[in-house]
C-alpha atoms as a PDB file:
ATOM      1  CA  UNK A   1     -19.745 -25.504   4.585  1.00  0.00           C
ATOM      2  CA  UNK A   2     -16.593 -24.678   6.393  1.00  0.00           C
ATOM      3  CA  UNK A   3     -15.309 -21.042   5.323  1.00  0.00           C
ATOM      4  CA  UNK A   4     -11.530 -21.771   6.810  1.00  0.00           C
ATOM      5  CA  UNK A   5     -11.438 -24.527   5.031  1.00  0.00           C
ATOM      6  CA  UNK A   6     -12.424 -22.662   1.984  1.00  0.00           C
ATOM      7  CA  UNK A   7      -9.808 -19.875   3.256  1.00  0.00           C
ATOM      8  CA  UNK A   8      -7.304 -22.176   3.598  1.00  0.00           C
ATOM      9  CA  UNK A   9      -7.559 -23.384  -0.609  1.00  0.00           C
ATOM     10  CA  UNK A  10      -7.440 -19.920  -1.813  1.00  0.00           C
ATOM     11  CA  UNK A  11      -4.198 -19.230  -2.508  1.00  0.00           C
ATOM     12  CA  UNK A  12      -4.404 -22.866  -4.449  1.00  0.00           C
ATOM     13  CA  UNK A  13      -7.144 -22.629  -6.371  1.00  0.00           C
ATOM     14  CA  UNK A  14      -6.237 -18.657  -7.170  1.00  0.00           C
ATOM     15  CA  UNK A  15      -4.352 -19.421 -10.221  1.00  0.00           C
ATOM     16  CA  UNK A  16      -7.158 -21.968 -11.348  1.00  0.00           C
ATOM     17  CA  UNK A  17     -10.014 -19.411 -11.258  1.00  0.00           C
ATOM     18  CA  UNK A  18      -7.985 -16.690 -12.538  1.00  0.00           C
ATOM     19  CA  UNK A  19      -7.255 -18.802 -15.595  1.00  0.00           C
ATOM     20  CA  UNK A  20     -10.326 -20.610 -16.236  1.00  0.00           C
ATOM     21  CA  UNK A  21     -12.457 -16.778 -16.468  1.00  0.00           C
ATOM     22  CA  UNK A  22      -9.890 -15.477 -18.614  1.00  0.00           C
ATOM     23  CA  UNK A  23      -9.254 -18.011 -20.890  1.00  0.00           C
ATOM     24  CA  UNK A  24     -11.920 -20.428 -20.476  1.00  0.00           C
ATOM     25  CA  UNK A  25      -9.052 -23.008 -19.248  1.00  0.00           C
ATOM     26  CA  UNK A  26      -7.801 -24.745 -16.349  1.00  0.00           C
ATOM     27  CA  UNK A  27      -3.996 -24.208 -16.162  1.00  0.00           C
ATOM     28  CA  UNK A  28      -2.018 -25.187 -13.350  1.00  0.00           C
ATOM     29  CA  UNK A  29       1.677 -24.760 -13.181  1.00  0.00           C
ATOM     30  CA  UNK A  30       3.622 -27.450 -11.495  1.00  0.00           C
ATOM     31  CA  UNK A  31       4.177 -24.737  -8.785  1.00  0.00           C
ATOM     32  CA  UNK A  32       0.680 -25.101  -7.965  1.00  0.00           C
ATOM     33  CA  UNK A  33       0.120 -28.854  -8.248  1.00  0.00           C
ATOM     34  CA  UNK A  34       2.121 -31.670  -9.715  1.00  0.00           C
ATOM     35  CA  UNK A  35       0.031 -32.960 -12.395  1.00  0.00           C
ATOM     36  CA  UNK A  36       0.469 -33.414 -15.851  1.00  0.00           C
ATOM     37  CA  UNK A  37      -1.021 -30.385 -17.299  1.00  0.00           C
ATOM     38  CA  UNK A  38      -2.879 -31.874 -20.076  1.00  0.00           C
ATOM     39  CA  UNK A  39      -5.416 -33.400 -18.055  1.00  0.00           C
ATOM     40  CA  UNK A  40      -6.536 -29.612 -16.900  1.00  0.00           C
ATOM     41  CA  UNK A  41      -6.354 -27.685 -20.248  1.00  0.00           C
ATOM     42  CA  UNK A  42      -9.558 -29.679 -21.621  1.00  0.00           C
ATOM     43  CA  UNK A  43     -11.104 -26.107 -24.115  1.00  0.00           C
ATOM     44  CA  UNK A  44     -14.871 -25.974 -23.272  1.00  0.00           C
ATOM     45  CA  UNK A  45     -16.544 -23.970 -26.120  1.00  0.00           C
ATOM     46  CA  UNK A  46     -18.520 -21.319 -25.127  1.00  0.00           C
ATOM     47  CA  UNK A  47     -21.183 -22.056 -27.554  1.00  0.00           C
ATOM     48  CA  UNK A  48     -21.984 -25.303 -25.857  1.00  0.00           C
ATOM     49  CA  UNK A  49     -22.346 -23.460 -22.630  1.00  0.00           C
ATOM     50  CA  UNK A  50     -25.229 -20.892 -24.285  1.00  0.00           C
ATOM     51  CA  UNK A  51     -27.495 -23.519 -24.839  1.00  0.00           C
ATOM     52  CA  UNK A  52     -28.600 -22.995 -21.320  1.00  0.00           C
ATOM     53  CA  UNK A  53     -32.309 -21.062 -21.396  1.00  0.00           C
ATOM     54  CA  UNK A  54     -32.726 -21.584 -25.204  1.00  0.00           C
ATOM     55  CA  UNK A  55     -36.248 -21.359 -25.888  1.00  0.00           C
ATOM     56  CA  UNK A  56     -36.924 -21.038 -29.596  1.00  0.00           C
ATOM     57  CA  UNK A  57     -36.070 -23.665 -31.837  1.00  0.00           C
ATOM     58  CA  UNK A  58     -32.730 -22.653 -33.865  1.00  0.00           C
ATOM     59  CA  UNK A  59     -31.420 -22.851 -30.009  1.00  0.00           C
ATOM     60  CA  UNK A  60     -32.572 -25.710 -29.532  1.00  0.00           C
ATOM     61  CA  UNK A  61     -31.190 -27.286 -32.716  1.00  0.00           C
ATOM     62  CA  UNK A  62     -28.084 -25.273 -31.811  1.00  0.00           C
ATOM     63  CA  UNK A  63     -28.096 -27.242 -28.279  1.00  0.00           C
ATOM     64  CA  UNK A  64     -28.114 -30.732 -30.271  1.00  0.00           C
ATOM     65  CA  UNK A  65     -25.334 -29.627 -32.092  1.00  0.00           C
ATOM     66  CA  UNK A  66     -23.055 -28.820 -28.974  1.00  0.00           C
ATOM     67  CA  UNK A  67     -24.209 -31.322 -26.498  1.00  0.00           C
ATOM     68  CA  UNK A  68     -20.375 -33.134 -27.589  1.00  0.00           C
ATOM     69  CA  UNK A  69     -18.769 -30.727 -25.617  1.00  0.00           C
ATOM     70  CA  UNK A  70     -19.939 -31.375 -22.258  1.00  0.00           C
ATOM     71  CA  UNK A  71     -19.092 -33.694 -19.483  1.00  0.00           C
ATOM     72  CA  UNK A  72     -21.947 -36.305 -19.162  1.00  0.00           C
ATOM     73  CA  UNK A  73     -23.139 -38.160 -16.182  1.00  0.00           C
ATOM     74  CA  UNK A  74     -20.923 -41.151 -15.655  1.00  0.00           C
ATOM     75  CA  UNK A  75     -22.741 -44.821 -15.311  1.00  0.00           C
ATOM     76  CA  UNK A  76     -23.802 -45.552 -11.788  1.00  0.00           C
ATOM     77  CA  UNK A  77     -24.867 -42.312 -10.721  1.00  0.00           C
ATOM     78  CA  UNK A  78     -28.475 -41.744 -11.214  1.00  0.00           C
ATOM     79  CA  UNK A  79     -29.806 -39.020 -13.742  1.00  0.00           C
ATOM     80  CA  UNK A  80     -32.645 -36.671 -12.056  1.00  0.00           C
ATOM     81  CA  UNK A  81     -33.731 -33.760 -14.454  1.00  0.00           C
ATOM     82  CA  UNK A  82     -32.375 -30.151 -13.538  1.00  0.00           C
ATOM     83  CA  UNK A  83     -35.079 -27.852 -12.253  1.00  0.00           C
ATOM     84  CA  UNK A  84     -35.501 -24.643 -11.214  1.00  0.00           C
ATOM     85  CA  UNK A  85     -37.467 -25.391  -7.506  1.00  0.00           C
ATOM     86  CA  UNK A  86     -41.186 -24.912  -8.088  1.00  0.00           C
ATOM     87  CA  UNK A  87     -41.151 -23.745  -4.158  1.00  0.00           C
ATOM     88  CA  UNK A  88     -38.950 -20.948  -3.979  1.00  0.00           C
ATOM     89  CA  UNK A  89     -40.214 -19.621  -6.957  1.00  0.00           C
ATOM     90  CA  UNK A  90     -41.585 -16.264  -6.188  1.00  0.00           C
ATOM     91  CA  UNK A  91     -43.047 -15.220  -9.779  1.00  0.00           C
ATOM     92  CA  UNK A  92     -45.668 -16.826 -11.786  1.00  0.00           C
ATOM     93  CA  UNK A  93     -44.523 -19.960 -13.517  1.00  0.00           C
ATOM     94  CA  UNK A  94     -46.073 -19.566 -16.810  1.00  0.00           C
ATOM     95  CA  UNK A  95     -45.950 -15.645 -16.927  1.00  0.00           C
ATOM     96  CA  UNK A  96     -45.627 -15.429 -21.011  1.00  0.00           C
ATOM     97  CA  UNK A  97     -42.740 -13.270 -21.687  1.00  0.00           C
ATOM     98  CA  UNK A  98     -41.654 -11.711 -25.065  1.00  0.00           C
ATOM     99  CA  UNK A  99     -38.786 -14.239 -26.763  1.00  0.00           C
ATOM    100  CA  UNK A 100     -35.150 -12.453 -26.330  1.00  0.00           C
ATOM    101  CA  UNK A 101     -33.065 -11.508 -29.038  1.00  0.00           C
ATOM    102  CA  UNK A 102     -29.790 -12.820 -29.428  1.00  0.00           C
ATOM    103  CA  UNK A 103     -28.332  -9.745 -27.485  1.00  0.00           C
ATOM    104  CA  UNK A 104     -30.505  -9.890 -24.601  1.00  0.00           C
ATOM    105  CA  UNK A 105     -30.151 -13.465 -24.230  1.00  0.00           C
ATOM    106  CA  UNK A 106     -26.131 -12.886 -24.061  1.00  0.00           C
ATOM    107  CA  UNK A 107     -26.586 -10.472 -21.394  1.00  0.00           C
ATOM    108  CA  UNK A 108     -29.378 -12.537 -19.283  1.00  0.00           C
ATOM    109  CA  UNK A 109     -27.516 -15.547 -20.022  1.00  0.00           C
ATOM    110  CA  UNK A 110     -23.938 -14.378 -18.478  1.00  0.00           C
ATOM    111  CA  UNK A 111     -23.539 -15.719 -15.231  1.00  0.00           C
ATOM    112  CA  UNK A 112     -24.923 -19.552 -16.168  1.00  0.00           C
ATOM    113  CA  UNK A 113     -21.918 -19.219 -19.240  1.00  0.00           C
ATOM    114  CA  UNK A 114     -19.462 -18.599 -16.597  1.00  0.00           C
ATOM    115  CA  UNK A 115     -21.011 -21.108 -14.111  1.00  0.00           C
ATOM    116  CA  UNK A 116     -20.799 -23.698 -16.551  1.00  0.00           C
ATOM    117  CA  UNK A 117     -17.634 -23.011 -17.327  1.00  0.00           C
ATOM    118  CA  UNK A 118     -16.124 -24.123 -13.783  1.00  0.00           C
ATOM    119  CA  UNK A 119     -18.502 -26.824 -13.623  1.00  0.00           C
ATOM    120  CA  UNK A 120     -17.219 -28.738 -16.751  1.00  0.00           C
ATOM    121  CA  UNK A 121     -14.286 -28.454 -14.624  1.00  0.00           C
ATOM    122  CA  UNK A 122     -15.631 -30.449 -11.899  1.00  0.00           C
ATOM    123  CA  UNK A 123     -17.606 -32.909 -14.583  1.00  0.00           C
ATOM    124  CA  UNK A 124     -14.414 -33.986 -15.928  1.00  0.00           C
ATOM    125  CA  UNK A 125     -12.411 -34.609 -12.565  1.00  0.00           C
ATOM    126  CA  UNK A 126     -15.137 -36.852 -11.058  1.00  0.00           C
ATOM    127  CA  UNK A 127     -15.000 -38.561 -14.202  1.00  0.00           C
ATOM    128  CA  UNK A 128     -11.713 -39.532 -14.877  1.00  0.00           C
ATOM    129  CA  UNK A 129     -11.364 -40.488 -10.460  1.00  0.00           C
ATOM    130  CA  UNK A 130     -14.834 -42.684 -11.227  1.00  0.00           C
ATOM    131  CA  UNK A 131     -13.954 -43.524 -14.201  1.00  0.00           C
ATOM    132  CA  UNK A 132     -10.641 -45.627 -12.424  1.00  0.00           C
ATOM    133  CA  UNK A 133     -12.594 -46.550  -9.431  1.00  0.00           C
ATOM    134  CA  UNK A 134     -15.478 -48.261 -11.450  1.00  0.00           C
ATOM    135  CA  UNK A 135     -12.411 -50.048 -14.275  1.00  0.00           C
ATOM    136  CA  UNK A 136     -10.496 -51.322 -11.704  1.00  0.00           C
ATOM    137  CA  UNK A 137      -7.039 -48.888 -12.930  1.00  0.00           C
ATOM    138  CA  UNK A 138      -5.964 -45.755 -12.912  1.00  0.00           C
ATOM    139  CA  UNK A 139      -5.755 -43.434 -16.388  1.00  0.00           C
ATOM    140  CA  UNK A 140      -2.809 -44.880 -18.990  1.00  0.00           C
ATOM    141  CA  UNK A 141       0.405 -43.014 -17.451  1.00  0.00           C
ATOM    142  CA  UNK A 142      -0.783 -41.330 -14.145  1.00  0.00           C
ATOM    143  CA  UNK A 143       1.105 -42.337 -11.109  1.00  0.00           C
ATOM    144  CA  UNK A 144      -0.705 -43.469  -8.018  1.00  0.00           C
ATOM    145  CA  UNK A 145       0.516 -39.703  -6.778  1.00  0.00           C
ATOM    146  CA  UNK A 146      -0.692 -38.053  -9.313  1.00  0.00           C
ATOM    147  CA  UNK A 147      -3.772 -39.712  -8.810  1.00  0.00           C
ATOM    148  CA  UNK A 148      -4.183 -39.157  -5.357  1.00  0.00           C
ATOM    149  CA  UNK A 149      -3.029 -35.381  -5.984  1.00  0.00           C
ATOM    150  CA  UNK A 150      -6.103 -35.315  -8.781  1.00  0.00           C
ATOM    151  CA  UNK A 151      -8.294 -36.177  -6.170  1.00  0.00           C
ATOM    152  CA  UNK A 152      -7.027 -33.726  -3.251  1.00  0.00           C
ATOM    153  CA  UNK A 153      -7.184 -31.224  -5.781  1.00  0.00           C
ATOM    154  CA  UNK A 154     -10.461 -31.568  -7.047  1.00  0.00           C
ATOM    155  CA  UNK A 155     -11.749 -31.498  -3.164  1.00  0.00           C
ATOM    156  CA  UNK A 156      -9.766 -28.247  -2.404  1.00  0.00           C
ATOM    157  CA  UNK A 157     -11.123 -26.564  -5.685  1.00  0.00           C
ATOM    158  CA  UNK A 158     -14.803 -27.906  -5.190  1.00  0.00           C
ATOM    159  CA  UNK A 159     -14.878 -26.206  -1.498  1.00  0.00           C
ATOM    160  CA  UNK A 160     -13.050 -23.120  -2.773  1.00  0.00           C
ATOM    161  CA  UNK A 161     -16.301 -22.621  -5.392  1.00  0.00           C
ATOM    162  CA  UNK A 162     -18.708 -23.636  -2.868  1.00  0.00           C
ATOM    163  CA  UNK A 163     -16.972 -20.752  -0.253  1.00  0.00           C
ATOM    164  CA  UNK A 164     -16.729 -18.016  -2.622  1.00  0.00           C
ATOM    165  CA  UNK A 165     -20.498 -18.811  -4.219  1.00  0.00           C
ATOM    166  CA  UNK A 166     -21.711 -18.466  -0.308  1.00  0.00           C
ATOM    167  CA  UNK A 167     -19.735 -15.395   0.496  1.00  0.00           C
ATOM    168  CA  UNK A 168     -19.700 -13.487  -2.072  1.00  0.00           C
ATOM    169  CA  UNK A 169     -22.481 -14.906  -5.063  1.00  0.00           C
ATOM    170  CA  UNK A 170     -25.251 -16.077  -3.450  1.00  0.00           C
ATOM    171  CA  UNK A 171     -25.930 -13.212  -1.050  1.00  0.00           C
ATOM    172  CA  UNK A 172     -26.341 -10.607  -3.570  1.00  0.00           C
ATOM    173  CA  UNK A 173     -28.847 -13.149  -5.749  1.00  0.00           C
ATOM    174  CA  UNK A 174     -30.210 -13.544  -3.149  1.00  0.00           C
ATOM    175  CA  UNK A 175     -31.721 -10.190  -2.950  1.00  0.00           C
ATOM    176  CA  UNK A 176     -34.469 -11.310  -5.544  1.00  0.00           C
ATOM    177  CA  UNK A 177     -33.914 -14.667  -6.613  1.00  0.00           C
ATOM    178  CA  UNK A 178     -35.379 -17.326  -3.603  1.00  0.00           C
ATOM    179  CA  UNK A 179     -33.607 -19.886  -5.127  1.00  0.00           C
ATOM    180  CA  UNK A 180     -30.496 -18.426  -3.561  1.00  0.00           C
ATOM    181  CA  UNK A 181     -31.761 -17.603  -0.148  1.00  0.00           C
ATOM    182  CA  UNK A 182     -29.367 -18.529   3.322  1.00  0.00           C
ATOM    183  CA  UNK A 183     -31.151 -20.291   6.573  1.00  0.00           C
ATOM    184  CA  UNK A 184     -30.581 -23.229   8.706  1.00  0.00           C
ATOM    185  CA  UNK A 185     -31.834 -26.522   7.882  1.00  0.00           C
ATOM    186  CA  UNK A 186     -34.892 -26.788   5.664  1.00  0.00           C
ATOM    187  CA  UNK A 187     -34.835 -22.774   5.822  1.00  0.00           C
ATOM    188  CA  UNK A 188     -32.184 -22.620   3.295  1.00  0.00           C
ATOM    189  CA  UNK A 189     -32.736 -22.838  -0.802  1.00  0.00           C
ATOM    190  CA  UNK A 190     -32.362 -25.876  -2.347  1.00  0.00           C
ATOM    191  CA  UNK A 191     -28.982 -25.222  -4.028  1.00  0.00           C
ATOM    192  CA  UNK A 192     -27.521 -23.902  -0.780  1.00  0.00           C
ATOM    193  CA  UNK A 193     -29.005 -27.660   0.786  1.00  0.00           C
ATOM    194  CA  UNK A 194     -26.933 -29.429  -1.661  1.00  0.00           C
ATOM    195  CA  UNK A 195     -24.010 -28.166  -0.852  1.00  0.00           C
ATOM    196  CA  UNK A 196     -24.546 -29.595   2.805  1.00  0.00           C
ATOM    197  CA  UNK A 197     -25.196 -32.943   1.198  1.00  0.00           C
ATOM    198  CA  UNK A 198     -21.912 -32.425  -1.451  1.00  0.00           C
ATOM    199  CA  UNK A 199     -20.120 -32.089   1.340  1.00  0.00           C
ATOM    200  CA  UNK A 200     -21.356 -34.674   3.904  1.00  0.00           C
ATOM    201  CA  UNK A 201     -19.334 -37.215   1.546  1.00  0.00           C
ATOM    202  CA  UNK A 202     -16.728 -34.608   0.309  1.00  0.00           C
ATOM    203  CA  UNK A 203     -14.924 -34.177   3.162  1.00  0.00           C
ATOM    204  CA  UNK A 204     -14.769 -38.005   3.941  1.00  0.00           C
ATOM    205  CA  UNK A 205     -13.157 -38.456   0.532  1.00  0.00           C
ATOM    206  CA  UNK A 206     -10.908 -35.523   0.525  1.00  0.00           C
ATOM    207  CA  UNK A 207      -9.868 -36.870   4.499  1.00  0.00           C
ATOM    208  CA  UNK A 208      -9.518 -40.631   2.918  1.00  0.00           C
ATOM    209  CA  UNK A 209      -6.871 -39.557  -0.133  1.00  0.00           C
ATOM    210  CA  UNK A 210      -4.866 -36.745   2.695  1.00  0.00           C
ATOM    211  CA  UNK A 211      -4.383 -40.234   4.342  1.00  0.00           C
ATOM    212  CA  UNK A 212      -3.591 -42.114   1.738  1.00  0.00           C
ATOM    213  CA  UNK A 213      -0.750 -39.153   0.872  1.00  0.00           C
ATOM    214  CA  UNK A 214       0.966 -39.362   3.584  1.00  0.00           C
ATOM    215  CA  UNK A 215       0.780 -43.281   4.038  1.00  0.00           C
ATOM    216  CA  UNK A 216      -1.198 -43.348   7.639  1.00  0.00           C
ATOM    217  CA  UNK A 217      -3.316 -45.621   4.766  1.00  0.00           C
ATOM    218  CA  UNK A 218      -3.211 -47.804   1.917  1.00  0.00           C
ATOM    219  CA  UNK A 219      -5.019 -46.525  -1.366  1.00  0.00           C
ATOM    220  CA  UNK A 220      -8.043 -48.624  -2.544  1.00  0.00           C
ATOM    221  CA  UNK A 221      -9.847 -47.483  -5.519  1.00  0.00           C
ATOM    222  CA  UNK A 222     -12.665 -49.951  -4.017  1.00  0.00           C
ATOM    223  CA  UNK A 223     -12.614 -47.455  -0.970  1.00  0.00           C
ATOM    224  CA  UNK A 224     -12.351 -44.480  -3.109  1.00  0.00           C
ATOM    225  CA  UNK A 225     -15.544 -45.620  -5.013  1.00  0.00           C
ATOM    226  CA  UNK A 226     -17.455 -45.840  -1.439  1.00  0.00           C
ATOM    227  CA  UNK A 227     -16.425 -42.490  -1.093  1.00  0.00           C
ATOM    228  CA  UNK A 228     -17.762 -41.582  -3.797  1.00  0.00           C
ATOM    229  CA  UNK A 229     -21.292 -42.840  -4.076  1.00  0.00           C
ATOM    230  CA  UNK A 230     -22.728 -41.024  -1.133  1.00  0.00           C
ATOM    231  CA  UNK A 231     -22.774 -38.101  -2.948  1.00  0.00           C
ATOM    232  CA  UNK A 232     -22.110 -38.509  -6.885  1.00  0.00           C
ATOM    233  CA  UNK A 233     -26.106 -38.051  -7.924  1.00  0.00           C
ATOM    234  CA  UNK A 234     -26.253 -34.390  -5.447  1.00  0.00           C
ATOM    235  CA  UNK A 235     -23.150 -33.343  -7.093  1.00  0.00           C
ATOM    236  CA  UNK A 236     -24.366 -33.977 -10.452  1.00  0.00           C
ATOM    237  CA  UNK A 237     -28.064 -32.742  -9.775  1.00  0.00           C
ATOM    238  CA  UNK A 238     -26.464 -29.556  -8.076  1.00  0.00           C
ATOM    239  CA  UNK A 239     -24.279 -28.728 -11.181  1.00  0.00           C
ATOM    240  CA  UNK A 240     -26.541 -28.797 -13.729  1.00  0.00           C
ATOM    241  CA  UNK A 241     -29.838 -26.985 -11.596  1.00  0.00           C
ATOM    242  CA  UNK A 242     -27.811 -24.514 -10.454  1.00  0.00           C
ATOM    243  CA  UNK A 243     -26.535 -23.773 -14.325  1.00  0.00           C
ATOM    244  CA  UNK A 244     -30.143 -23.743 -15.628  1.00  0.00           C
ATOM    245  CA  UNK A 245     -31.166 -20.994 -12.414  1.00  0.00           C
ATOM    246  CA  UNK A 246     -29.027 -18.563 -13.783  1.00  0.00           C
ATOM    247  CA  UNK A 247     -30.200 -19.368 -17.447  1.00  0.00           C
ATOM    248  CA  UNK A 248     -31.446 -16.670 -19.304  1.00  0.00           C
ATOM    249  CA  UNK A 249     -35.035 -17.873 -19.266  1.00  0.00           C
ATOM    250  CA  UNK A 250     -34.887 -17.903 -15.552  1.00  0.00           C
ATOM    251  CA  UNK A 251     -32.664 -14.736 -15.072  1.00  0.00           C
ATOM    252  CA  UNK A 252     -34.864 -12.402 -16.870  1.00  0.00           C
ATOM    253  CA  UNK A 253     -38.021 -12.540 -14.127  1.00  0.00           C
ATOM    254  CA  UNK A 254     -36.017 -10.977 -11.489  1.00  0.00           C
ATOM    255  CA  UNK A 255     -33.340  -8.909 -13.122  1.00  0.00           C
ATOM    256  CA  UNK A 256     -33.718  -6.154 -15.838  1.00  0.00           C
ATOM    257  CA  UNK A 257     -30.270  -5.849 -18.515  1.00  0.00           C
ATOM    258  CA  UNK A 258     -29.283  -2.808 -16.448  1.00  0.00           C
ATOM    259  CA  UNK A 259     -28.932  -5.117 -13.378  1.00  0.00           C
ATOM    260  CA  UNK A 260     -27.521  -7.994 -14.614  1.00  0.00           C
ATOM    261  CA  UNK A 261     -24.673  -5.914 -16.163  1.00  0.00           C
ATOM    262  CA  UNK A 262     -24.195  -4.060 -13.009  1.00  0.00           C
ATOM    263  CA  UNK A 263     -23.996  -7.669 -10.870  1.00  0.00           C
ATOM    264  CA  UNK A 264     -20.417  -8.613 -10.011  1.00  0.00           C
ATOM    265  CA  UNK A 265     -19.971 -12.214 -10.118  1.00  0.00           C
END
């Protein structure tokens, strides 16, 4: 994870977090980035995003319900279930707690709402970019630049979330929650690991379409897609294990509602 490179997207992906915890959208003004702004104001209903730690079965039914309102896993990356890591796990697995009411769920369920929020963000951009690179053409209307700016863009925000998770997120989970421990190598949690991996093939992609920008290189979606697969099943695994971590159900073993209204995320 390189923080100067995260340093260096701030001040682009500002107005993109800004919007996307206030209004639950992505909006980008052509000052920020010139693409059509229809692709970025796809609405993500909260109430598919509470699903996450449902335990009882109204949720559950509630879940089936809402499940049309999320990104799913494109064909050709591999589906691995989302788990909290059984290792870092630092309470008893099958400690029986009392169910939570609706209000106590909202409040332990807070931070994987918000999480899931930005990551529908990043389910829909590696769609549509492997969506063209497995057709053979790019989406009806989009210009090879706006294509290639799609791409960049979803890089520079992907690192920005990564950098401010590291810096800022993860250290004060951290402080109870092993799941979100720092360390080199194997020393690190699992979450913090697939970032490393993310960005093992991120940074060759986001380095192949800077390239293909400025015309040092032709574009390929055939060499876009190899960029790709390195990396596609991590991403996906990462975005949906690190959504169910901070699910209520999880959440609630290591914080009491005092604390998680006091954390600042």
């Amino acid at each position: 994870m390189r923080l100067t490179h995260y340093r260096n997207h701030s001040r682009l992906s500002a107005a993109f977090y800004k919007s996307i915890v206030f209004t639950g959208r992505a909006r980008l003004t052509p000052s920020v980035i010139a693409v059509p702004a229809s692709i970025f104001t796809r609405r993500v209903r909260p109430a598919a995003i509470r699903t996450v730690g449902f335990s009882t079965t109204a949720r559950a039914q509630h879940q089936q319900a809402s499940m049309s309102t999320t990104e799913e896993k494109p064909e050709g990356i591999a589906s691995q279930p989302a788990e909290v890591p059984k290792a870092e796990a630092s309470k008893p697995e099958k400690e029986e707690l009392p169910p939570l009411s609706d209000h106590e769920f909202k409040t332990y369920n807070r931070l994987a709402e918000r999480m899931d929020l930005f990551h529908n963000h990043f389910r829909s951009s590696w769609n549509l970019l492997w969506g063209a690179c497995t057709s053979g053409r790019r989406p009806q209307g989009m210009s090879l630049k706006q294509f290639i700016a799609e791409g960049v863009q979803f890089a520079e925000h992907l690192t920005t979330h990564h950098g401010i998770e590291e810096t800022y997120m993860f250290p004060q989970l951290a402080k109870k929650m092993p799941e979100f421990k720092s360390g080199r190598g194997s020393g690190a949690a699992e979450l913090l690991r697939q970032h490393r991996e993310i960005h093992a093939g991120l940074d060759a992609f986001e380095e192949y379409l800077r390239q293909c920008r400025t015309g040092e290189v032709d574009f390929s979606l055939d060499v876009l897609r190899s960029k790709m697969e390195s990396w596609g099943e991590v991403l996906w695994t990462h975005l949906d294990q690190e959504v169910k971590t901070l699910g209520a159900e999880n959440m609630r073993r290591y914080w009491t509602k005092d604390e998680m209204r006091r954390l600042f995320i």
